[in-house]
N, C-alpha and C. Protein backbone atom coordinates (compact mmCIF):
# COMPACT_ATOMS: atom_id res chain seq x y z
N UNK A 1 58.14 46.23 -29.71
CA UNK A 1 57.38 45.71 -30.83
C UNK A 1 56.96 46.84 -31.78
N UNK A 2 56.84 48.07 -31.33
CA UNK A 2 56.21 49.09 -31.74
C UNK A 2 57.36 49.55 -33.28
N UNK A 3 58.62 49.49 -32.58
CA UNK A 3 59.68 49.63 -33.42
C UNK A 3 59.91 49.57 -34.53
N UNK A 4 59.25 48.22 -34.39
CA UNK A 4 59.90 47.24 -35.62
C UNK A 4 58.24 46.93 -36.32
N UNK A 5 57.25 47.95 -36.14
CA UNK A 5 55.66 47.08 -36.23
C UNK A 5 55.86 45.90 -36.00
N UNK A 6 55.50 45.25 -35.07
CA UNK A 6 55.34 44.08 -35.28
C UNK A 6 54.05 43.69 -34.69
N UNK A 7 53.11 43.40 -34.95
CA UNK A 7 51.44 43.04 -34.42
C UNK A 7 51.32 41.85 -33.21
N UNK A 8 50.53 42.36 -32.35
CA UNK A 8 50.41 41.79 -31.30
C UNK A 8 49.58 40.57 -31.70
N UNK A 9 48.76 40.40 -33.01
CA UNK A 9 47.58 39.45 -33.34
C UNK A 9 47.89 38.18 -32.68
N UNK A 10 46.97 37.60 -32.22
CA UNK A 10 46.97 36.46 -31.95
C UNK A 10 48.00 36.32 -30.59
N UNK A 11 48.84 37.14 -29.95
CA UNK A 11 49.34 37.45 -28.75
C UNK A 11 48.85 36.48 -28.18
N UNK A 12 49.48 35.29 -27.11
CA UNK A 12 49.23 34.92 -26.08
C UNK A 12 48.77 33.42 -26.16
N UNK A 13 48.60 33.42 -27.45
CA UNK A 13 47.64 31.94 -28.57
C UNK A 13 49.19 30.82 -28.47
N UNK A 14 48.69 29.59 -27.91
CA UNK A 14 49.91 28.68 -28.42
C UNK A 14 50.57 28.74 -29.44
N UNK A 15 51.53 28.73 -29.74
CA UNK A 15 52.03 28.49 -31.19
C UNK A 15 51.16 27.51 -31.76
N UNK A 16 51.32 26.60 -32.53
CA UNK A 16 50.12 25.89 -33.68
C UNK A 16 51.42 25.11 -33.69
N UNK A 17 51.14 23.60 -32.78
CA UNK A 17 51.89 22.46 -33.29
C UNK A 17 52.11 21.92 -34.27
N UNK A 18 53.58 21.65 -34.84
CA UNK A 18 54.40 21.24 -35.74
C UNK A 18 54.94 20.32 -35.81
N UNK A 19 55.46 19.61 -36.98
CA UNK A 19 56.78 18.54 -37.05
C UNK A 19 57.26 18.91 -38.49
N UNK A 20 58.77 19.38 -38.60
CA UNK A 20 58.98 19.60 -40.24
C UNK A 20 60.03 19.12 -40.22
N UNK A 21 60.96 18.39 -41.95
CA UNK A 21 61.75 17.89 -42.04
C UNK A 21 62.48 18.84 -42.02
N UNK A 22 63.98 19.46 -42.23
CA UNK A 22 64.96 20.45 -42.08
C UNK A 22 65.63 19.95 -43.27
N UNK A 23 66.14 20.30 -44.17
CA UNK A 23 66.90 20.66 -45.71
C UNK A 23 67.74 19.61 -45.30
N UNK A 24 68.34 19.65 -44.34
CA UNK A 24 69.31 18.20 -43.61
C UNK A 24 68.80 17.09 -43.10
N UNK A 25 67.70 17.03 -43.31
CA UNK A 25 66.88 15.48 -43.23
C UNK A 25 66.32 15.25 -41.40
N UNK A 26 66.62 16.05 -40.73
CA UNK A 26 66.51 16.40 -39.60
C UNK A 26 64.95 16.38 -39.35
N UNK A 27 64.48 16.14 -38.38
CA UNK A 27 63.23 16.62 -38.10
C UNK A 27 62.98 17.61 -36.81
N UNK A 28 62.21 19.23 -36.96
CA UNK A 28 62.03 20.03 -35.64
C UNK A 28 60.60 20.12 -35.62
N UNK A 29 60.15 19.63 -34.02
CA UNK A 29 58.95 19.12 -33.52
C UNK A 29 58.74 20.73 -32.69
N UNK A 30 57.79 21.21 -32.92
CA UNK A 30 57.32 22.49 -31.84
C UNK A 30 57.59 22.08 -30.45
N UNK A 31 57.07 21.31 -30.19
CA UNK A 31 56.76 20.14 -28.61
C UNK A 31 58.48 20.37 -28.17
N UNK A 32 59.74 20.59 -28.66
CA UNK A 32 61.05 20.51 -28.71
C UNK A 32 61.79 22.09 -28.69
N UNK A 33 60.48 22.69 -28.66
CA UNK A 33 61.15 24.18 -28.80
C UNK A 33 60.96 25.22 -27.07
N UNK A 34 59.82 24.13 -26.64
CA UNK A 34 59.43 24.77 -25.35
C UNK A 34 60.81 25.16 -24.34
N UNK A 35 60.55 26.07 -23.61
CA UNK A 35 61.28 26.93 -22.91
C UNK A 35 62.37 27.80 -23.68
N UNK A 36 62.21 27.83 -25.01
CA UNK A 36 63.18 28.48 -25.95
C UNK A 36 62.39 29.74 -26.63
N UNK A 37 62.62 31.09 -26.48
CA UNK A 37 62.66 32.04 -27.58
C UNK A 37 62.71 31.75 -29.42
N UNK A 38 61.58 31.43 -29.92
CA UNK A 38 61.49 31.35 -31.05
C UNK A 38 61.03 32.31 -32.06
N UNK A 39 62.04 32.52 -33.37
CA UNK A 39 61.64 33.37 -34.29
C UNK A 39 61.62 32.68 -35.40
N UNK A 40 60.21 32.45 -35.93
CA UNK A 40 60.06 31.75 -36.86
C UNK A 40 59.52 32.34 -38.06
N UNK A 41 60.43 32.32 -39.25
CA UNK A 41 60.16 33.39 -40.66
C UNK A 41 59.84 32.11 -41.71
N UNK A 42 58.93 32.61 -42.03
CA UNK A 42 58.19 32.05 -43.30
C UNK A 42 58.40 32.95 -44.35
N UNK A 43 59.20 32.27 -46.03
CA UNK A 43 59.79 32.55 -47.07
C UNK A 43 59.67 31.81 -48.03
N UNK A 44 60.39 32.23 -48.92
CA UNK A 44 60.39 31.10 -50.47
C UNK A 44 61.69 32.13 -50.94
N UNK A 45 62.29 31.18 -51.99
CA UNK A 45 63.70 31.23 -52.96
C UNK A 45 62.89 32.90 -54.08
N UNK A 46 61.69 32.91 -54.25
CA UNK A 46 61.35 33.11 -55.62
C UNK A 46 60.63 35.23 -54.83
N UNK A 47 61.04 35.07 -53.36
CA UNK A 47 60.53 36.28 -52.74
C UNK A 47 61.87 37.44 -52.87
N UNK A 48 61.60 38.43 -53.69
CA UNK A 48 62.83 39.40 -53.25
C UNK A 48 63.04 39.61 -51.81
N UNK A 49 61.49 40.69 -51.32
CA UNK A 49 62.01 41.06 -49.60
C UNK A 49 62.56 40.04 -49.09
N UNK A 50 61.87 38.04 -48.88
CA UNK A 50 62.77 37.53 -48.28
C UNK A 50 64.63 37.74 -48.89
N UNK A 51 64.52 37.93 -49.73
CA UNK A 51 66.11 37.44 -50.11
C UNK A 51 67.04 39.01 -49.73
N UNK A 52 66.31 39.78 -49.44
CA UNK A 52 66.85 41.04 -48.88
C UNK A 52 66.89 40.75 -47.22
N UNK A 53 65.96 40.34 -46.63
CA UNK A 53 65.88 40.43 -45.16
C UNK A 53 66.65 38.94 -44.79
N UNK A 54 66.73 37.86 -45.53
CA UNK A 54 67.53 36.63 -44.63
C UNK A 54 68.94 37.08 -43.99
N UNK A 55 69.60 37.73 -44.80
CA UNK A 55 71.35 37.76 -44.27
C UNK A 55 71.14 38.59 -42.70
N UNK A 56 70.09 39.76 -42.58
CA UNK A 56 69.75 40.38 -41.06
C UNK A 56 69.49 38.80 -40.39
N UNK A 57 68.46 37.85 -41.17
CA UNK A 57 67.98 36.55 -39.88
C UNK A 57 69.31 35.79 -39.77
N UNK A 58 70.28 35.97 -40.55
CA UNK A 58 71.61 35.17 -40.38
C UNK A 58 72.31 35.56 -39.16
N UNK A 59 72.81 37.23 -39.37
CA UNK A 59 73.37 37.88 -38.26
C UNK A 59 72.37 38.02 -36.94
N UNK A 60 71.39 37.86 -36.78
CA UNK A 60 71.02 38.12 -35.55
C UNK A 60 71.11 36.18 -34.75
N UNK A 61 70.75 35.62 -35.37
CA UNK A 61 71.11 34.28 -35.18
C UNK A 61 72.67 34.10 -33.97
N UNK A 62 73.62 34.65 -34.88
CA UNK A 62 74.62 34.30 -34.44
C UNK A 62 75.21 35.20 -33.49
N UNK A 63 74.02 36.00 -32.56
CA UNK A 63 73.73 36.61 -31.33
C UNK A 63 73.45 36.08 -30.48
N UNK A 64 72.93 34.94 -30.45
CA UNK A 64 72.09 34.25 -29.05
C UNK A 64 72.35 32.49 -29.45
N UNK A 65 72.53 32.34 -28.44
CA UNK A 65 72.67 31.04 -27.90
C UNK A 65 71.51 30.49 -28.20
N UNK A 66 71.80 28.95 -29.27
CA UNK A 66 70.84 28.05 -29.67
C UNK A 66 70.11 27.76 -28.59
N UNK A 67 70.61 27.52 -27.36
CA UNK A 67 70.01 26.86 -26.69
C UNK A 67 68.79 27.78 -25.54
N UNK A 68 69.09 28.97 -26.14
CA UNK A 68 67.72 29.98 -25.59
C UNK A 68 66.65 30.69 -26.82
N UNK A 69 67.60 31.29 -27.58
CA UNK A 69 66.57 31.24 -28.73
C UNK A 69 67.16 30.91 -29.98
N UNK A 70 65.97 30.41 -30.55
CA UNK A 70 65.94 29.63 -31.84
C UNK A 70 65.21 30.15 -32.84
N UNK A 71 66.21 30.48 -34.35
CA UNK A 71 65.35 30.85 -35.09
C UNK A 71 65.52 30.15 -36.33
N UNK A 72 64.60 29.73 -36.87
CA UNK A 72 63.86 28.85 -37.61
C UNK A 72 63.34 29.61 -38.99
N UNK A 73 63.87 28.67 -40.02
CA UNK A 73 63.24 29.65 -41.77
C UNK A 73 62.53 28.31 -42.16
N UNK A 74 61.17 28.85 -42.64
CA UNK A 74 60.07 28.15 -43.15
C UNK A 74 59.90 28.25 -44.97
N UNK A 75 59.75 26.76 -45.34
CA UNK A 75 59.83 27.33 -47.29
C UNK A 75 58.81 26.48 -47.12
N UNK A 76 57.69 26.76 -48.27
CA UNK A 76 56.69 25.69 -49.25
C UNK A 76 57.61 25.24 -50.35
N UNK A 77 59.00 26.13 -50.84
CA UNK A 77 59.25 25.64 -51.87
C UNK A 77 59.53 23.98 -51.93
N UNK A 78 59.54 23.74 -53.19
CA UNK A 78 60.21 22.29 -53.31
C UNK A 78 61.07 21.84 -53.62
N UNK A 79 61.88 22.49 -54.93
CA UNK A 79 63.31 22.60 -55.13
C UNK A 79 64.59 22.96 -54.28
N UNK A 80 65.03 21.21 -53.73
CA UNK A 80 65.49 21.29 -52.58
C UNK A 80 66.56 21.52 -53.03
N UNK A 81 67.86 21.53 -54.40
CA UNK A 81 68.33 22.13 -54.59
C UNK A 81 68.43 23.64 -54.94
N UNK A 82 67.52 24.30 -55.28
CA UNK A 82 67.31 25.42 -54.98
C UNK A 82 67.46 25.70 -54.32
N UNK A 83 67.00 25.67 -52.99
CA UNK A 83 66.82 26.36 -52.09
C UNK A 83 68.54 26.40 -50.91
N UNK A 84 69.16 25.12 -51.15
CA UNK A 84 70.72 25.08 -51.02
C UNK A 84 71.43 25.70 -51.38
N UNK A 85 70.96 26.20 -53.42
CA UNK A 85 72.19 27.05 -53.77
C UNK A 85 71.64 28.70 -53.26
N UNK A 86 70.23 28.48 -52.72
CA UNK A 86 69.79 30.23 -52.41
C UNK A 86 70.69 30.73 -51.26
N UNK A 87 70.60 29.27 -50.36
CA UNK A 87 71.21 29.41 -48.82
C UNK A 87 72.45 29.76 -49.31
N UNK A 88 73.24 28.91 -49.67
CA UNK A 88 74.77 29.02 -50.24
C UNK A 88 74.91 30.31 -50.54
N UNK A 89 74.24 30.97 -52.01
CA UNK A 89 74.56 32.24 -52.14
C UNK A 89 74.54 33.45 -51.81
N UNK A 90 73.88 33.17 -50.47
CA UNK A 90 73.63 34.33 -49.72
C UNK A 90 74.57 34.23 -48.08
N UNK A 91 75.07 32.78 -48.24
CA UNK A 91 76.33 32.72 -46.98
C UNK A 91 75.21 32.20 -45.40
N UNK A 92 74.04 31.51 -45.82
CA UNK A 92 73.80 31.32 -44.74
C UNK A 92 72.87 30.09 -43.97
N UNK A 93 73.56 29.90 -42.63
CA UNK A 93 73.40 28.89 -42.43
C UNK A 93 72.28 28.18 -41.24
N UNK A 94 70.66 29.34 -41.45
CA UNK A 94 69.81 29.17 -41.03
C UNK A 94 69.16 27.52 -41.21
N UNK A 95 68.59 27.36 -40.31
CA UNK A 95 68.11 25.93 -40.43
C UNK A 95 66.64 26.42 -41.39
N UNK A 96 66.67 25.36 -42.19
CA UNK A 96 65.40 25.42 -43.30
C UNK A 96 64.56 24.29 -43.36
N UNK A 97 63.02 24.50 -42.33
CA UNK A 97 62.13 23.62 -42.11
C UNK A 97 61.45 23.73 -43.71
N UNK A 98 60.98 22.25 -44.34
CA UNK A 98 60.70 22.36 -45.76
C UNK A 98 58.85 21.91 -45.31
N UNK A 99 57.79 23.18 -45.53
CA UNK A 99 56.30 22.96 -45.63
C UNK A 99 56.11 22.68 -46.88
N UNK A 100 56.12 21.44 -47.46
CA UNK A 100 55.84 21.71 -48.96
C UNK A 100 54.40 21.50 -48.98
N UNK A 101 53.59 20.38 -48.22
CA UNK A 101 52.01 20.80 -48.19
C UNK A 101 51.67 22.29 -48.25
N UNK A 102 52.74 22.78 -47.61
CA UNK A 102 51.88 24.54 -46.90
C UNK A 102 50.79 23.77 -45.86
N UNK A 103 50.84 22.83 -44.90
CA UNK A 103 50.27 22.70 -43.55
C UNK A 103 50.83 23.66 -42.61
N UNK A 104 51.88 23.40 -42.35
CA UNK A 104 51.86 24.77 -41.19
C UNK A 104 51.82 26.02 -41.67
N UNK A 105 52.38 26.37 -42.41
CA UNK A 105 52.23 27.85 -43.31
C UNK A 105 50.11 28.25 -42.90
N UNK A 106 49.57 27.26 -43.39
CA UNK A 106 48.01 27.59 -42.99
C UNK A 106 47.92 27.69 -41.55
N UNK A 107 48.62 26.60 -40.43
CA UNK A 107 48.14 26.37 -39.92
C UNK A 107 48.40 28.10 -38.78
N UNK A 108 49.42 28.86 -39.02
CA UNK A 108 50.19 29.86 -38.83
C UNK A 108 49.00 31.32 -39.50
N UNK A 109 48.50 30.79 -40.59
CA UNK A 109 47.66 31.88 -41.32
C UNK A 109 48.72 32.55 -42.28
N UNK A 110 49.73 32.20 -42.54
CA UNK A 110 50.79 33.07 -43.60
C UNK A 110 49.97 33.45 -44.56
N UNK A 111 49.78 34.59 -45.04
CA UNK A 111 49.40 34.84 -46.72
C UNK A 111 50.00 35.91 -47.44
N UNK A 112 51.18 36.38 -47.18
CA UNK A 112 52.38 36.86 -47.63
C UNK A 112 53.48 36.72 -46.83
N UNK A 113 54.53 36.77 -47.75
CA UNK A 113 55.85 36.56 -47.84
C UNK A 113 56.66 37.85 -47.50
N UNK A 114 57.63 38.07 -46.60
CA UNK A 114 58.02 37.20 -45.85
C UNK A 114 56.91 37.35 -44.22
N UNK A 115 56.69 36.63 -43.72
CA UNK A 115 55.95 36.71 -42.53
C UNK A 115 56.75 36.28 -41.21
N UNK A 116 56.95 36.78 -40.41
CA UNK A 116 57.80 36.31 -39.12
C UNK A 116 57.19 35.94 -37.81
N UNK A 117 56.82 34.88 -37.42
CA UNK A 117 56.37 35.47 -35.67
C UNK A 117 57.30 34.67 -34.83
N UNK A 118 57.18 35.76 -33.70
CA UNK A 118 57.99 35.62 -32.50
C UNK A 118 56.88 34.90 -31.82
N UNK A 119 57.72 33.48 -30.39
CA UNK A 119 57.38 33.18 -29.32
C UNK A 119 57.89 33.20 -28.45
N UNK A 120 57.19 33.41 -26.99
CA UNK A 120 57.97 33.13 -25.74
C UNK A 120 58.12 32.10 -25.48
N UNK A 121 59.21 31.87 -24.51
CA UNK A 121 59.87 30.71 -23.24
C UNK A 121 58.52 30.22 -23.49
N UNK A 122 57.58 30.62 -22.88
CA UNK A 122 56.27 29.64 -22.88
C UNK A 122 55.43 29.33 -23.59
N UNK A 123 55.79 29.06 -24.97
CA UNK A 123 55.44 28.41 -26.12
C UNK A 123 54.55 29.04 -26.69
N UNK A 124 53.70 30.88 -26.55
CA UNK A 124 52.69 31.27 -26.70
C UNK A 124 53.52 32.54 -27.53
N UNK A 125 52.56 32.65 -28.93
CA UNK A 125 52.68 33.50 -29.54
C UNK A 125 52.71 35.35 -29.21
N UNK A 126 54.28 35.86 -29.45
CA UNK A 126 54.36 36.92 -28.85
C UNK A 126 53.96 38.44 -29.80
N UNK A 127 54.12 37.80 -31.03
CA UNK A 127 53.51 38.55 -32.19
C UNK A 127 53.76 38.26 -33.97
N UNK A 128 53.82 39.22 -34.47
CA UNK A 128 54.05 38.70 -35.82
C UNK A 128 54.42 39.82 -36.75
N UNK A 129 55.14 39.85 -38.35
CA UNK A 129 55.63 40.68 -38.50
C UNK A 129 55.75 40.58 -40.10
N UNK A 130 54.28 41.14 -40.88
CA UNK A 130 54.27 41.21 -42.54
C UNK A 130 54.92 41.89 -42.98
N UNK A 131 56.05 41.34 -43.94
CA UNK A 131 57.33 42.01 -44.32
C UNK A 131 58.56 41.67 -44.12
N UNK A 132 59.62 42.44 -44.79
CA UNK A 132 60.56 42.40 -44.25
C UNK A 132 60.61 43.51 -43.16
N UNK A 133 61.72 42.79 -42.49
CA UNK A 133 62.45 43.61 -41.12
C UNK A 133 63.88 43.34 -41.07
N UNK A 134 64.21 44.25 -40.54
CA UNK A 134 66.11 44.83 -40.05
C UNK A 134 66.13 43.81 -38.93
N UNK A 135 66.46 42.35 -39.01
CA UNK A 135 66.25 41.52 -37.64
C UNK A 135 67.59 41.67 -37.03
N UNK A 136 68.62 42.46 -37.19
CA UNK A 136 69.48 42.50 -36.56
C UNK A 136 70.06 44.00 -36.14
N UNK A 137 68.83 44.61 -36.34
CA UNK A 137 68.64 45.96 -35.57
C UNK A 137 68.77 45.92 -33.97
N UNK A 138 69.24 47.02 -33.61
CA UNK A 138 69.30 46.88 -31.64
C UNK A 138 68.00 46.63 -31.48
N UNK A 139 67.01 47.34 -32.07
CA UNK A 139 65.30 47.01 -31.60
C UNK A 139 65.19 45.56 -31.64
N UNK A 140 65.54 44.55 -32.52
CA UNK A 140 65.04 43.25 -32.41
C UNK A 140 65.78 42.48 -31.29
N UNK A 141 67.33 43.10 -31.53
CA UNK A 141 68.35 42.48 -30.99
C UNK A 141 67.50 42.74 -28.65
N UNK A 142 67.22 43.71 -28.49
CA UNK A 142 66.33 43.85 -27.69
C UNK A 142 65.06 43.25 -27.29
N UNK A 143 64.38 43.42 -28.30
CA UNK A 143 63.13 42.31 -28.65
C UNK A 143 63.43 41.01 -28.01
N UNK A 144 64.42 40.42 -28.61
CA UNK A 144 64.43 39.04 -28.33
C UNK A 144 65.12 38.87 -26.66
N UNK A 145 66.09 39.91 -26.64
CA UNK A 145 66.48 39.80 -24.99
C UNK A 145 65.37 40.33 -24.34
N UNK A 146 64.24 40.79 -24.24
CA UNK A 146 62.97 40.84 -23.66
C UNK A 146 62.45 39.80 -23.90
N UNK A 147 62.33 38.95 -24.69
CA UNK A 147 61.56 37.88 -24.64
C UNK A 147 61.96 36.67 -24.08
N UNK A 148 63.52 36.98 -23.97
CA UNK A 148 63.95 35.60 -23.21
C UNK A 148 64.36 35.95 -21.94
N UNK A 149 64.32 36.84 -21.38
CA UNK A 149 64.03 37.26 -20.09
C UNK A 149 65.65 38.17 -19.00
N UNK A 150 66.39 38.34 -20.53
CA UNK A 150 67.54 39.26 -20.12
C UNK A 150 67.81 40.61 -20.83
N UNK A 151 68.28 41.92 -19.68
CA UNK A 151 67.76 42.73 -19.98
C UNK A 151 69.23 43.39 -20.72
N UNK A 152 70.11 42.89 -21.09
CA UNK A 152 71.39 43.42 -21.62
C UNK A 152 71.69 42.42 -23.10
């Protein structure tokens, strides 16, 4: 964690239950994520750092098996075409939970962009991370195989 700063705050705290629609009409329920490694980044279309750091959340994605960890991009925006041609033009095919209240965004405490936090297998917040980050650095790429409980 040290690596990559990433803040222990709130360490150990449930995640903060969710339900969001997905850009694909989909709905992802927190309650649905348990026993899974989650990295969940909160962004907008209109953030440079995010639009510098997504293509790292693309490639590290397509490191690990959906079905252990899951990582998840959070928008308030509303321009749901927007935010298609942002995905599009940047080649990627992160799932995009849409907060347009900004309810979970509060309920999370976000108050800059881009904000990331990691959870464990056991649904409890493992830390968090103001800024961008290299998410497909060996440090994260590590990170997350520490958090899901393999050491290679």
């Amino acid at each position: 964690m040290a690596a990559l700063k990433i803040s222990r705050m709130g360490a150990g705290n449930d995640m903060p239950a969710f339900a969001l629609e997905t850009l694909d009409g989909r709905t992802v329920a927190s309650a649905d994520l348990k026993g899974k490694v989650v990295l969940l980044n909160f962004w907008a279309t209109w953030c440079g750092p995010c639009k510098d750091e997504m293509p790292s959340l693309e490639r590290l994605r397509k490191q690990f098996d959906p079905a252990d960890v899951v990582l998840l991009s959070v928008t308030t925006d509303h321009q749901r075409e927007g935010i298609q041609a942002f995905m599009k033009h940047l080649g990627l095919a992160l799932p995009v939970l849409l907060d347009e209240d900004q309810e979970v965004s509060g309920s999370f405490m976000v108050r800059g962009l881009p904000t990331t936090f990691l959870v464990g297998k056991d649904g409890k917040l493992a830390g968090r991370a103001v800024g961008p980050r290299a998410w497909d650095s060996p440090e994260a790429v590590a990170l997350l195989r520490g958090l899901k409980g393999v050491a290679r």
